[in-house]
C-alpha atoms as a PDB file:
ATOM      1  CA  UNK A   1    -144.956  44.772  91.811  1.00  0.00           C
ATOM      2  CA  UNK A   2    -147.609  47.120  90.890  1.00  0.00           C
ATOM      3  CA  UNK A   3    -145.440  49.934  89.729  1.00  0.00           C
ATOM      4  CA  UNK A   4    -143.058  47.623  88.028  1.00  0.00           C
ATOM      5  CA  UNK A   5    -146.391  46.099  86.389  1.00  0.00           C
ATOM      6  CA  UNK A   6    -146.837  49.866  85.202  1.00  0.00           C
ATOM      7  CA  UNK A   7    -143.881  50.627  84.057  1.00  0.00           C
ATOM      8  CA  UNK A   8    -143.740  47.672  81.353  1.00  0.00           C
ATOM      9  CA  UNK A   9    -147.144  48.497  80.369  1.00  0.00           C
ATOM     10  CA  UNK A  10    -146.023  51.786  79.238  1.00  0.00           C
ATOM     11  CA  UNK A  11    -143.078  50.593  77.659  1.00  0.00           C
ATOM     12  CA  UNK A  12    -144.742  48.401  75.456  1.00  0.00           C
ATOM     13  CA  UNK A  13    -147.308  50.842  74.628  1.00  0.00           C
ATOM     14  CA  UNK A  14    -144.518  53.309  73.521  1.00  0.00           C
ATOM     15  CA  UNK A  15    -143.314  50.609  71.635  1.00  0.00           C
ATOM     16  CA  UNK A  16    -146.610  49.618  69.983  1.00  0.00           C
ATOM     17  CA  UNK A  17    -147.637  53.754  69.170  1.00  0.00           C
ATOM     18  CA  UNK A  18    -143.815  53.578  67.396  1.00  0.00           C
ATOM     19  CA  UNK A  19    -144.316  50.668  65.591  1.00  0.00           C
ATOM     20  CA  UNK A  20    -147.870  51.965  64.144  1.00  0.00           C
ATOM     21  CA  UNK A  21    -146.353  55.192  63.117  1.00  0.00           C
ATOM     22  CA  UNK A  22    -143.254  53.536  61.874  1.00  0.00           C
ATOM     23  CA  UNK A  23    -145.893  51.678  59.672  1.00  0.00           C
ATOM     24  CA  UNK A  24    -147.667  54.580  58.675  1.00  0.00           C
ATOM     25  CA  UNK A  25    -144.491  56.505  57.433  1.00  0.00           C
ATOM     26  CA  UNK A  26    -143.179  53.588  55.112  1.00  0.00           C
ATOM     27  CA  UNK A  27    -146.439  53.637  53.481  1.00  0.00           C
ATOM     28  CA  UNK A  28    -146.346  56.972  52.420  1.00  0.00           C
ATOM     29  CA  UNK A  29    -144.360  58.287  49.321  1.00  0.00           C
ATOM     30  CA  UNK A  30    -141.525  60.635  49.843  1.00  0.00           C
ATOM     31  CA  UNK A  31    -142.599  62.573  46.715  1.00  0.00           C
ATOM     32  CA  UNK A  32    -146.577  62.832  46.695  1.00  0.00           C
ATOM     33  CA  UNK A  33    -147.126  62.898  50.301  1.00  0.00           C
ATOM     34  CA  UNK A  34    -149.653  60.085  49.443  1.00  0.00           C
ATOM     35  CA  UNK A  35    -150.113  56.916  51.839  1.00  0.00           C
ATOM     36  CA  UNK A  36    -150.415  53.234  50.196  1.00  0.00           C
ATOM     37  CA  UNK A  37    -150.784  49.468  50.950  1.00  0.00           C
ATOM     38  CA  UNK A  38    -147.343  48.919  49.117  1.00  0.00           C
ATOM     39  CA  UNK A  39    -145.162  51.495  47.814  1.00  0.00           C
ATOM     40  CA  UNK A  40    -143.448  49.160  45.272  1.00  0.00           C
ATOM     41  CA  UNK A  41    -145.268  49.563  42.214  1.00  0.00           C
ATOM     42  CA  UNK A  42    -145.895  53.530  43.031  1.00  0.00           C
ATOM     43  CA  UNK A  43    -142.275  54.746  43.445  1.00  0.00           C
ATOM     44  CA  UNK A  44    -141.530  54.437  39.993  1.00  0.00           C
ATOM     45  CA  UNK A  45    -144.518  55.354  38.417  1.00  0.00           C
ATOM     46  CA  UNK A  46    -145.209  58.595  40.687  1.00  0.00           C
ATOM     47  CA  UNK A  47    -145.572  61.707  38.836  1.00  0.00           C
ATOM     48  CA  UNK A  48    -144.116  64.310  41.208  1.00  0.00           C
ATOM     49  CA  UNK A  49    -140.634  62.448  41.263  1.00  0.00           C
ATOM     50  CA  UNK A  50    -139.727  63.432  38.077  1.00  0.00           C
ATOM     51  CA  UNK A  51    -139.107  67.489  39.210  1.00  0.00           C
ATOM     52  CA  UNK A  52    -138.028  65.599  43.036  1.00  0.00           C
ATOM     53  CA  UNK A  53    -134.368  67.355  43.640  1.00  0.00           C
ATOM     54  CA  UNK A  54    -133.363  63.773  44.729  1.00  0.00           C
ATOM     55  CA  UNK A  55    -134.444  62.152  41.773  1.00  0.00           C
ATOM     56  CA  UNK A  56    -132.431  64.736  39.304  1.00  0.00           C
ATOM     57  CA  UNK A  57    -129.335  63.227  41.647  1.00  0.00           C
ATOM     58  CA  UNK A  58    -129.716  60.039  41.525  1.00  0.00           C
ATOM     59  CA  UNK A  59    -130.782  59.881  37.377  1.00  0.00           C
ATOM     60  CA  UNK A  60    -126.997  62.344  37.306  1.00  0.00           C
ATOM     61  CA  UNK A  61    -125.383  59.661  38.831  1.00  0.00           C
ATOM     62  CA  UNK A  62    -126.735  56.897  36.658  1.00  0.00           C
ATOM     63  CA  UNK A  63    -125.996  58.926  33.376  1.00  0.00           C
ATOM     64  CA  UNK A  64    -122.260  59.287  34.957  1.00  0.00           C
ATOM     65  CA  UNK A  65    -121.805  56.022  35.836  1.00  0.00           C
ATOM     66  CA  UNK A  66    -123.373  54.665  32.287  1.00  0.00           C
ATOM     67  CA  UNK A  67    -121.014  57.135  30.632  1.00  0.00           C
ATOM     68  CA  UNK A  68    -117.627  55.836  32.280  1.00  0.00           C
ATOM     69  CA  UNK A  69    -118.600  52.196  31.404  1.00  0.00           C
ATOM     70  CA  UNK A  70    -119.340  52.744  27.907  1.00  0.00           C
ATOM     71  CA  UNK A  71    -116.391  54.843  27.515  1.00  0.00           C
ATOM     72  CA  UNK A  72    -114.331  52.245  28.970  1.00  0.00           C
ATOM     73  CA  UNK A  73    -116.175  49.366  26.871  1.00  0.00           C
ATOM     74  CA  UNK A  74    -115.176  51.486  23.463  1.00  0.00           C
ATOM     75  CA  UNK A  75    -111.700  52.005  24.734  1.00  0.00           C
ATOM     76  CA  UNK A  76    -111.184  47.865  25.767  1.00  0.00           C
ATOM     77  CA  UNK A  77    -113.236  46.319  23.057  1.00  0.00           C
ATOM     78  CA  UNK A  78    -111.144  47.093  19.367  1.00  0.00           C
ATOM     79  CA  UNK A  79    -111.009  43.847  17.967  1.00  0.00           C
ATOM     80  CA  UNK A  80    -113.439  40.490  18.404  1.00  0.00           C
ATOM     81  CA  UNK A  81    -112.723  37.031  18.545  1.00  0.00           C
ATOM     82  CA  UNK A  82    -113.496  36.549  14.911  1.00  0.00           C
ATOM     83  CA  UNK A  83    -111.288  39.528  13.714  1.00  0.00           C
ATOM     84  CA  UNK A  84    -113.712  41.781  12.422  1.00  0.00           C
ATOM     85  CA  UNK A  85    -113.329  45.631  14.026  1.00  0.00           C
ATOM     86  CA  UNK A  86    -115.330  47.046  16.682  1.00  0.00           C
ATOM     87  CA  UNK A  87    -115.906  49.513  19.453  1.00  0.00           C
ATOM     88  CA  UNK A  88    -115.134  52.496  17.081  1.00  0.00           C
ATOM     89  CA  UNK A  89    -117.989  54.738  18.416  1.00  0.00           C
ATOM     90  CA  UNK A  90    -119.911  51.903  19.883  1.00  0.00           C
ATOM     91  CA  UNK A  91    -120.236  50.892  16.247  1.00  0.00           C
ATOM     92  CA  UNK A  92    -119.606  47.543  14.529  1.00  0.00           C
ATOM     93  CA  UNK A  93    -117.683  46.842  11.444  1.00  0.00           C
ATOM     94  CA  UNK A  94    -118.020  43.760   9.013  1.00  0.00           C
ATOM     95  CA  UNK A  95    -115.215  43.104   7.021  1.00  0.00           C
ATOM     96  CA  UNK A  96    -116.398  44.841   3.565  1.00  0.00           C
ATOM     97  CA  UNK A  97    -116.115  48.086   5.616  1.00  0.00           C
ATOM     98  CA  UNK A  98    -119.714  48.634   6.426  1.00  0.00           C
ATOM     99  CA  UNK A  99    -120.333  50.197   9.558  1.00  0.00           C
ATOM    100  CA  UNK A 100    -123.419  48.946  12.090  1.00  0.00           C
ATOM    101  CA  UNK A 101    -124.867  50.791  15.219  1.00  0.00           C
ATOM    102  CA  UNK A 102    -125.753  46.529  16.525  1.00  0.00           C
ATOM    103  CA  UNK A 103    -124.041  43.399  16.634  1.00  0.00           C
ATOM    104  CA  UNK A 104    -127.373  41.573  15.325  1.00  0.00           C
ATOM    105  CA  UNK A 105    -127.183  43.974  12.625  1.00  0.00           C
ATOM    106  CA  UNK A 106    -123.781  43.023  11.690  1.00  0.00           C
ATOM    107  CA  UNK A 107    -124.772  39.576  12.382  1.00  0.00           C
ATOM    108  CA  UNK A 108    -127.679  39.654   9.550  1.00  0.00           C
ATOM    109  CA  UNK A 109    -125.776  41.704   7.079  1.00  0.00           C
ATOM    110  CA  UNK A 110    -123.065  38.923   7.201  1.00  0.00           C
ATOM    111  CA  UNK A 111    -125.843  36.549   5.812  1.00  0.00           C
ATOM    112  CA  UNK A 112    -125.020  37.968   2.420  1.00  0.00           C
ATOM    113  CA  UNK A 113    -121.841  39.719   2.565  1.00  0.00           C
ATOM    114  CA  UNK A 114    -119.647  38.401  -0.434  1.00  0.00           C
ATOM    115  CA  UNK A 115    -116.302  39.262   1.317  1.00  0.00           C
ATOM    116  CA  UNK A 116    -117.497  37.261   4.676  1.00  0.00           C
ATOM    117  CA  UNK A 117    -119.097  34.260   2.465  1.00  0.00           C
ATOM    118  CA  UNK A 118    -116.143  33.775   0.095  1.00  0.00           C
ATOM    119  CA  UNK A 119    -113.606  30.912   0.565  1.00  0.00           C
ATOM    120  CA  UNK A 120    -110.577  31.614   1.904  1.00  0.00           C
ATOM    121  CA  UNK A 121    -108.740  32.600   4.863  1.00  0.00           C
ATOM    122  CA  UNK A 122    -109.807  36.497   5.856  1.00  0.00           C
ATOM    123  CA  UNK A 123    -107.324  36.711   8.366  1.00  0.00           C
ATOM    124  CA  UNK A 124    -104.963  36.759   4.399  1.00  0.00           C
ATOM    125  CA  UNK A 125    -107.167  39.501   3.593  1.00  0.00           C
ATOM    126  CA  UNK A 126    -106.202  42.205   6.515  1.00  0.00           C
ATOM    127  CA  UNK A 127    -102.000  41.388   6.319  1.00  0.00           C
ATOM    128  CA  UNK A 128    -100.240  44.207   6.176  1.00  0.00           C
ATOM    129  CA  UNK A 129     -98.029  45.258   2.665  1.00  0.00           C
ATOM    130  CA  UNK A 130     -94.743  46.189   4.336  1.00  0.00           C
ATOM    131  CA  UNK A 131     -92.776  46.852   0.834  1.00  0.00           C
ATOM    132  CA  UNK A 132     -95.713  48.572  -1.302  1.00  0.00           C
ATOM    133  CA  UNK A 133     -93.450  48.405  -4.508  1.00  0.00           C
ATOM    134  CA  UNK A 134     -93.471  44.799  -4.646  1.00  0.00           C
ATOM    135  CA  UNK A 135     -93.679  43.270  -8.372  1.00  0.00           C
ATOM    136  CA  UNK A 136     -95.907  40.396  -8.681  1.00  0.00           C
ATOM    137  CA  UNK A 137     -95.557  38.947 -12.366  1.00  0.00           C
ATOM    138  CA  UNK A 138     -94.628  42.043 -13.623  1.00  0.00           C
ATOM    139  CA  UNK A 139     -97.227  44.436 -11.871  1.00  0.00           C
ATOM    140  CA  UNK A 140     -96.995  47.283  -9.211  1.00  0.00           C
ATOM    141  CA  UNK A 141     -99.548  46.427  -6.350  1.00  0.00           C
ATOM    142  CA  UNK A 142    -100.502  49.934  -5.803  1.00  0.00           C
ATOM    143  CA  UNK A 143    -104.727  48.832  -5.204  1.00  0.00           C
ATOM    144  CA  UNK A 144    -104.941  46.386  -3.018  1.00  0.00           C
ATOM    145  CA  UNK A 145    -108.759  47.226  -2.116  1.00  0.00           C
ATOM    146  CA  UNK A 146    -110.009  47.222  -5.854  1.00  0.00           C
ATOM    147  CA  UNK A 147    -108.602  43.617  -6.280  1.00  0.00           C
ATOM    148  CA  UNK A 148    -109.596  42.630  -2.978  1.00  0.00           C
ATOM    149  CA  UNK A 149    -112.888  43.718  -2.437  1.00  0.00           C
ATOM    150  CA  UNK A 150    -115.315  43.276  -5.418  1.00  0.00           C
ATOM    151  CA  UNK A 151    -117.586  45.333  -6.439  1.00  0.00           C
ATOM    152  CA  UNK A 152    -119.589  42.792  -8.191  1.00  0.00           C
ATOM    153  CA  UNK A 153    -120.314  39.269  -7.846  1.00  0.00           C
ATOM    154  CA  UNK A 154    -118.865  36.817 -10.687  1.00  0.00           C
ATOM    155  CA  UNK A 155    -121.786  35.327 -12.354  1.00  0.00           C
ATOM    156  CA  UNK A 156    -122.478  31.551 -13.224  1.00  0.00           C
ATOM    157  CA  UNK A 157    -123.000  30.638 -17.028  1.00  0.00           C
ATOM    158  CA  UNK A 158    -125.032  27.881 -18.151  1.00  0.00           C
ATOM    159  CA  UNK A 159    -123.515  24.655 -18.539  1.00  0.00           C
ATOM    160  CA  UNK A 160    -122.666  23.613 -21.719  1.00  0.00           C
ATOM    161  CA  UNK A 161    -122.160  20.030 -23.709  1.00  0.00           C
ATOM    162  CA  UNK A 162    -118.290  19.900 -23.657  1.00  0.00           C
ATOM    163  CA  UNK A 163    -117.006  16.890 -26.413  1.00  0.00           C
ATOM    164  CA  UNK A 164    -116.701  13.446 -26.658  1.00  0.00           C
ATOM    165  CA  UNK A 165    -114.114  12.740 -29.001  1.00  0.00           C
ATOM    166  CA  UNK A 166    -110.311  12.948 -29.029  1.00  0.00           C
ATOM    167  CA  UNK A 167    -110.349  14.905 -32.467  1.00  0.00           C
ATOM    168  CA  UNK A 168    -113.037  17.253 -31.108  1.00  0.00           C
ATOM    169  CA  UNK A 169    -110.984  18.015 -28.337  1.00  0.00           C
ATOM    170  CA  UNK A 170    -108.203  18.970 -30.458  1.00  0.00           C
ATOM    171  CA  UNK A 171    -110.347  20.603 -32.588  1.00  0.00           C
ATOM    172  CA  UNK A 172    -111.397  22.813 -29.799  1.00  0.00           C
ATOM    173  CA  UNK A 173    -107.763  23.214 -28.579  1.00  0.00           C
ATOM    174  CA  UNK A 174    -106.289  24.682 -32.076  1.00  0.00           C
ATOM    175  CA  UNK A 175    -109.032  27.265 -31.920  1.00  0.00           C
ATOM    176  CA  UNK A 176    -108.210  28.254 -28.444  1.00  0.00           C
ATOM    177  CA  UNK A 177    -104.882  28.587 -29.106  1.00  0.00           C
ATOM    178  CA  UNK A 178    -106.123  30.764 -32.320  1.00  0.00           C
ATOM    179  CA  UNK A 179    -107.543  33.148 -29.898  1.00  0.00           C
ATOM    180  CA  UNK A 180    -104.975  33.468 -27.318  1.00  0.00           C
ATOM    181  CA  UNK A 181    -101.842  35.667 -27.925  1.00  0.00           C
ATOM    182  CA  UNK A 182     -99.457  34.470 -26.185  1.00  0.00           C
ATOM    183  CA  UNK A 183     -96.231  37.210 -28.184  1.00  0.00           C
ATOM    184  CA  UNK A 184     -97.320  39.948 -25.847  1.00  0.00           C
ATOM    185  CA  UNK A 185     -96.502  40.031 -22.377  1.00  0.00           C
ATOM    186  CA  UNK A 186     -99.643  39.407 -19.950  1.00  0.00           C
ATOM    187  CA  UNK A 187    -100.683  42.587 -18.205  1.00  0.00           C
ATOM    188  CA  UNK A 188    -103.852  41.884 -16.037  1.00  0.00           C
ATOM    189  CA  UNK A 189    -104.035  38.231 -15.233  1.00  0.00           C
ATOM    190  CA  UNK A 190    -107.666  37.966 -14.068  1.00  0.00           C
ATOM    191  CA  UNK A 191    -109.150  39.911 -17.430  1.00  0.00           C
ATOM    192  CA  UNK A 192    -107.000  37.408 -19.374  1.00  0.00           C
ATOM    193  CA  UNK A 193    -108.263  34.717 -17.683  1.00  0.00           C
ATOM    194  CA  UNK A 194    -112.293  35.613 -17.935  1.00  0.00           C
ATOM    195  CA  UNK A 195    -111.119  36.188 -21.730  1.00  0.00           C
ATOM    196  CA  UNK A 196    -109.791  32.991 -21.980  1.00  0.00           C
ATOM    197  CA  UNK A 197    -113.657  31.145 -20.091  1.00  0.00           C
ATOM    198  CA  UNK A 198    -115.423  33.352 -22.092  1.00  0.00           C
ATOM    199  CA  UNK A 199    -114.138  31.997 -25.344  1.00  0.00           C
ATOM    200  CA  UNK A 200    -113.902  28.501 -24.226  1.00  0.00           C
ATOM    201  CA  UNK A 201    -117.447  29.157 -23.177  1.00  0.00           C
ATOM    202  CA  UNK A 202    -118.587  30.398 -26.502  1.00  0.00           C
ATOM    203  CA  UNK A 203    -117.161  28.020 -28.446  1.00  0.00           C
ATOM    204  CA  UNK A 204    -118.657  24.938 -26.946  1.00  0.00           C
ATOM    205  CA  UNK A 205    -122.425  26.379 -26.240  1.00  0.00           C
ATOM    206  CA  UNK A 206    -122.198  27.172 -30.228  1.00  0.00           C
ATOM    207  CA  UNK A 207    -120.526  23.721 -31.426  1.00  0.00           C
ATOM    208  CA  UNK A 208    -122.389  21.027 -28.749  1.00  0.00           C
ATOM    209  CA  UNK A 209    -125.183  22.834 -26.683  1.00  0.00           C
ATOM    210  CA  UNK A 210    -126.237  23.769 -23.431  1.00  0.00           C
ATOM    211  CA  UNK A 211    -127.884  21.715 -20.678  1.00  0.00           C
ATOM    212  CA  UNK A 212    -131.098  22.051 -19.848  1.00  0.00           C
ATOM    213  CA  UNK A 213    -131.975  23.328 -16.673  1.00  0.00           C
ATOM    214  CA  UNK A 214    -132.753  20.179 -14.153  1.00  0.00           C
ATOM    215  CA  UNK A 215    -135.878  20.544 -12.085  1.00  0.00           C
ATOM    216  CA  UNK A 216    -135.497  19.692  -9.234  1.00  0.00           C
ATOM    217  CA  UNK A 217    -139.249  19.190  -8.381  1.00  0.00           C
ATOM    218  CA  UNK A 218    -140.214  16.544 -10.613  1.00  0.00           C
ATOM    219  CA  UNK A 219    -141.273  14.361  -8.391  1.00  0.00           C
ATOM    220  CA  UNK A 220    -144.410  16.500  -7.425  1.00  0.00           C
ATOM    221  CA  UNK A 221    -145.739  16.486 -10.709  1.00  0.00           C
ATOM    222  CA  UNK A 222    -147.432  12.545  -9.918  1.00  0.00           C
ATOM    223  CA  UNK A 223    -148.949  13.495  -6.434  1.00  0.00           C
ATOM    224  CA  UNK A 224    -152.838  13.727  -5.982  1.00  0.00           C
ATOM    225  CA  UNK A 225    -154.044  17.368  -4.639  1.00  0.00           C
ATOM    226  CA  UNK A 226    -154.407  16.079  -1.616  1.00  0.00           C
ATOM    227  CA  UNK A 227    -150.498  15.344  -1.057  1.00  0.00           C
ATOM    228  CA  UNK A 228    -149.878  18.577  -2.560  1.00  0.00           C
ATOM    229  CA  UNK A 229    -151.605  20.207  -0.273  1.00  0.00           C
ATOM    230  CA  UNK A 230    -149.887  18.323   2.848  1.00  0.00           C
ATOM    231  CA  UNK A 231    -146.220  18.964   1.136  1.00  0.00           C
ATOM    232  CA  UNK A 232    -147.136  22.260   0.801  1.00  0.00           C
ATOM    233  CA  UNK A 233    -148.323  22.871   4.689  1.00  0.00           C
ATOM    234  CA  UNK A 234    -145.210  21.207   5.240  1.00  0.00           C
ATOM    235  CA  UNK A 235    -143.122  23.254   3.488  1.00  0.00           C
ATOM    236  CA  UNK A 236    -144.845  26.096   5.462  1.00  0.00           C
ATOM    237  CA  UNK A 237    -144.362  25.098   8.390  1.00  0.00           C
ATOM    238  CA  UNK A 238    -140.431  24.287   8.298  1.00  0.00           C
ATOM    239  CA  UNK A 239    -139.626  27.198   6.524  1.00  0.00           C
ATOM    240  CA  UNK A 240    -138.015  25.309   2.751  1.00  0.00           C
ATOM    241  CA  UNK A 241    -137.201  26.857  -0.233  1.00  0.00           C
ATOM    242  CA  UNK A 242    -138.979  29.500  -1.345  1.00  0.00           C
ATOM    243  CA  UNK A 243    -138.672  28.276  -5.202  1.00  0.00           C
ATOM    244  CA  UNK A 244    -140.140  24.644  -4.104  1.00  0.00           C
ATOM    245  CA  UNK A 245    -142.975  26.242  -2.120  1.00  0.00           C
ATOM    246  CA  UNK A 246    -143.734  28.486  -5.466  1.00  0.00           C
ATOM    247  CA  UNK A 247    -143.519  25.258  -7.300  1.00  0.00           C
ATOM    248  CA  UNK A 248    -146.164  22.864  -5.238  1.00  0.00           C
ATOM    249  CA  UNK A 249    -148.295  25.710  -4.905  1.00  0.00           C
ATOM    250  CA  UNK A 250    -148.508  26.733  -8.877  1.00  0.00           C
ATOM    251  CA  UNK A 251    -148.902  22.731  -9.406  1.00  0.00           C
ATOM    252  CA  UNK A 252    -151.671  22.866  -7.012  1.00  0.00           C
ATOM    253  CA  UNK A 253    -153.284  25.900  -8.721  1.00  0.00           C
ATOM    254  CA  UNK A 254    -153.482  24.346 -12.017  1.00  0.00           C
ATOM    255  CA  UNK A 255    -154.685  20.958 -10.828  1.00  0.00           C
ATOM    256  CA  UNK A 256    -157.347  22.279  -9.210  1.00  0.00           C
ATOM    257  CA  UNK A 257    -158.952  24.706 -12.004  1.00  0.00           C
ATOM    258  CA  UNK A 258    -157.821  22.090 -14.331  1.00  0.00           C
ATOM    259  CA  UNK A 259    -160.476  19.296 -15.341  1.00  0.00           C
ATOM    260  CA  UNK A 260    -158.876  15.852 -15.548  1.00  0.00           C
ATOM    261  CA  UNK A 261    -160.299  13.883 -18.207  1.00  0.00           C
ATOM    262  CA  UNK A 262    -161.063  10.726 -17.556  1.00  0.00           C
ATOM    263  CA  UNK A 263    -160.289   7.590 -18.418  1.00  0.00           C
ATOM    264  CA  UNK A 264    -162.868   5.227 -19.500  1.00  0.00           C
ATOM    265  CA  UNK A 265    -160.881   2.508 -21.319  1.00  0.00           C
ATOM    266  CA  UNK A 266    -159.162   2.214 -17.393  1.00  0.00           C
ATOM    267  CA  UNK A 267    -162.266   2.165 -15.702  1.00  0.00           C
ATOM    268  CA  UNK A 268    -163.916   0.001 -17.512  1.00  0.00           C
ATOM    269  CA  UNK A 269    -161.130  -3.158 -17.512  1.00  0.00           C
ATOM    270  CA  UNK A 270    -161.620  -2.383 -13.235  1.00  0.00           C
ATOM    271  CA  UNK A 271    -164.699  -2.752 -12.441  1.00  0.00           C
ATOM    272  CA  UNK A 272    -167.321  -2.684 -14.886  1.00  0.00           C
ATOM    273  CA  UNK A 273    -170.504  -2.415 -11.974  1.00  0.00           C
ATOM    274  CA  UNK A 274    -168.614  -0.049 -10.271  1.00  0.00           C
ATOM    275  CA  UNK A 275    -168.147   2.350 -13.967  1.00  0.00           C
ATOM    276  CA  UNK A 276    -171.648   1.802 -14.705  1.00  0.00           C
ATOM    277  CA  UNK A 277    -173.061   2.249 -11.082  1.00  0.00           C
ATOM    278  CA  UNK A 278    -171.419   6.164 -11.152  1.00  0.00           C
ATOM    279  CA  UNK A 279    -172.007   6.783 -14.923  1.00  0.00           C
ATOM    280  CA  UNK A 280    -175.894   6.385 -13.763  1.00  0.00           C
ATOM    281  CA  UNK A 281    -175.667   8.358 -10.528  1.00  0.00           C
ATOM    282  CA  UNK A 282    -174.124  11.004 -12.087  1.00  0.00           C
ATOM    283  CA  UNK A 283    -176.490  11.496 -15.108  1.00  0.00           C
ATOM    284  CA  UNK A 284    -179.121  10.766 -12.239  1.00  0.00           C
ATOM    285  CA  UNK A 285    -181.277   7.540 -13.653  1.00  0.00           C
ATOM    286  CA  UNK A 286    -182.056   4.447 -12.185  1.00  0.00           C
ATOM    287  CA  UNK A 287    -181.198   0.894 -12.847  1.00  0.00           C
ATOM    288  CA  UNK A 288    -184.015  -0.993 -15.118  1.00  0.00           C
ATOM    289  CA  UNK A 289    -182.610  -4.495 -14.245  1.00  0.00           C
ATOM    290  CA  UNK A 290    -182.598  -7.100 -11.358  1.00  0.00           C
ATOM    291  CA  UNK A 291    -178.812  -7.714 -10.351  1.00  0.00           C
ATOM    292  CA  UNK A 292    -180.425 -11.068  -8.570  1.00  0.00           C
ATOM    293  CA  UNK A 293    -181.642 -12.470 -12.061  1.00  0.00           C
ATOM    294  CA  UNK A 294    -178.807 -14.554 -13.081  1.00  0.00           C
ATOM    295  CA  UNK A 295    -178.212 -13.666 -16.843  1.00  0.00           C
ATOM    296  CA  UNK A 296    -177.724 -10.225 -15.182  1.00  0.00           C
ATOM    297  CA  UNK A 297    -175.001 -11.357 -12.983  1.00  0.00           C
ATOM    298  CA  UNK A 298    -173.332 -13.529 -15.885  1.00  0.00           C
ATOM    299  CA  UNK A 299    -173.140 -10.730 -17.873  1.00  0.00           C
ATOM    300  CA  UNK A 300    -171.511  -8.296 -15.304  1.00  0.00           C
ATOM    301  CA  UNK A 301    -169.255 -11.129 -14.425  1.00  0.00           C
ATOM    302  CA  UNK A 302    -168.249 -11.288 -17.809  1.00  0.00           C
ATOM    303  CA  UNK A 303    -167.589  -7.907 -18.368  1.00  0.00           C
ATOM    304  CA  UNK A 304    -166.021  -7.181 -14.749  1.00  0.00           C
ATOM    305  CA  UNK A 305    -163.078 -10.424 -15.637  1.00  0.00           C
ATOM    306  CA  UNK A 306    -159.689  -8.353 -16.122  1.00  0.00           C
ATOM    307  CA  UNK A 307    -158.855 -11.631 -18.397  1.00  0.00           C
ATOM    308  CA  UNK A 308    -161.321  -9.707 -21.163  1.00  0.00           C
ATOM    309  CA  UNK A 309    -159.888  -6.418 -22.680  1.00  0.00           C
ATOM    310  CA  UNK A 310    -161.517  -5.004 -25.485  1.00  0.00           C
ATOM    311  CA  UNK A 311    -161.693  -1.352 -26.983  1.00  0.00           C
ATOM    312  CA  UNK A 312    -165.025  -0.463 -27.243  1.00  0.00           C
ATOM    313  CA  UNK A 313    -167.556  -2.334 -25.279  1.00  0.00           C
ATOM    314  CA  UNK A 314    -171.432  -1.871 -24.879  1.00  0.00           C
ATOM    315  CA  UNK A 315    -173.781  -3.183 -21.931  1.00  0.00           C
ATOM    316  CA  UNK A 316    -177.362  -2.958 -23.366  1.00  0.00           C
ATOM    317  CA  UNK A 317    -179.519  -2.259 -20.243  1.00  0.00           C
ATOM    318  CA  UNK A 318    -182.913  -3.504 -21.847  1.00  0.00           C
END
């Protein structure tokens, strides 16, 4: 029993040395040589593993492996859900053309791209032209991107006053037709068309007027400074137009370097005391009279009744 009481004593002592230099090993860093609590945070920011012949291995496998999957990616990946082309170089392409290294570039360029925005079907835009001598009202479609994709943005006129009579109308109507040729055969449609708006155009702005502008921001012109200054943290803070925040905050400018007259007629046919009690703190005198002494309060009561209204009225204080 003795010598089988030895013998397991030993064992787990061999055990127990292991164990401890097990321990010992794991806490030391296969690059630096140094030992550590917890290797964790120190294997990847250790120095000497950079020029480690294991690490150059491992970081040529990684830059394989990367390699194959974005190859692959470009070579899958042609067109998107939406239609637009992609994967050409790990690049992006919008519909205009316009080539992006990022999809969230793409994504903010298409905020104000004129060939994304306009109405329409796009898919129309990308059909192939199978017979490229095709007549279409007399014309050879031998441009298609020139007509497609604009290179400027049609701009709005101002409105204009259009007639209210029958015999205007036809007034109106005899001159167009005065201006239109119609004995020559049509050769660009869309520069006889803006032709055609741009006289109608011209013709009523110089006969009836144009409208005027409509503000759309009327309403802040009646609010104290105090609401103006709320409205305008609150159009701040939810991110609205950036004309109406330039409005409320001009409006507030002026309103506060601006001195408001005031009106004394108004105050007056409100509350009399009250006019007379901040006319007096404001120059910085006193009251002379008694408002307990009843001729006082008669008087004030007099002048204070809303059923009274007279222009110019005068309180003699004594």
């Amino acid at each position: 029993m003795k010598m089988k009481g030895f013998y397991l004593g030993n064992i787990m002592l061999f055990w127990l040395v292991m164990g401890q230099l097990w321990t010992i090993k794991a806490t030391i860093c296969e690059y630096c040589g140094k030992d550590f609590k917890s290797l964790g945070r120190h294997i990847w920011r250790c120095k000497s593993r950079v020029g480690h012949p294991s690490h150059a291995e491992n970081e040529r496998q990684n830059n394989n492996e990367r390699s194959s999957n974005t190859e692959r990616n470009d070579h899958q990946v042609n067109i998107s859900a939406d239609g637009e082309l992609v994967g050409e170089c790990s690049n992006f392409r919008c519909y205009c053309g316009r080539m992006f290294l990022s999809y969230r570039s793409l994504t903010l360029h298409r905020r104000s791209c004129h060939i994304g925005n306009s109405s329409g079907n796009l898919s129309d835009l990308f059909v192939e032209v199978n017979n490229p001598n095709l007549n279409v009202a007399g014309e050879v479609l031998t441009e298609m991107p020139s007509a497609i994709f604009l290179s400027q943005k049609p701009s709005l006129l101002v409105g204009v006053i259009l007639p209210r009579s029958k015999s205007k109308w036809d007034w109106a109507n005899e001159y167009f037709r005065m201006q239109t040729d119609t004995s020559r055969e049509l050769g660009n449609l869309n520069m006889e068309i803006d032709h055609l708006n741009r006289t109608m155009w011209t013709y009523v702005s110089a006969n009836y007027g144009q409208v005027k502008a409509r503000n759309e921001f009327n309403h802040y012109n009646n609010m104290s400074k105090s609401k103006l200054k709320k409205c305008l943290r609150n159009l701040k803070l939810q991110n609205g137009k950036l004309e109406e925040i330039k409005y409320v905050s001009r409006l507030l400018r002026k309103k506060l370097r601006s001195h408001v007259q005031r009106n004394y007629e108004e105050e007056l046919s409100k509350d009399f005391g009250n006019f007379v009690k901040k006319s007096l703190k404001n120059q910085g005198h006193r009251t002379k009279f008694n408002l307990t002494n009843r001729p006082a309060m008669i008087i004030l009561e007099i002048f204070s009744s809303k059923s009274i209204k007279t222009e110019h009225s005068t309180f003699p204080l004594g």
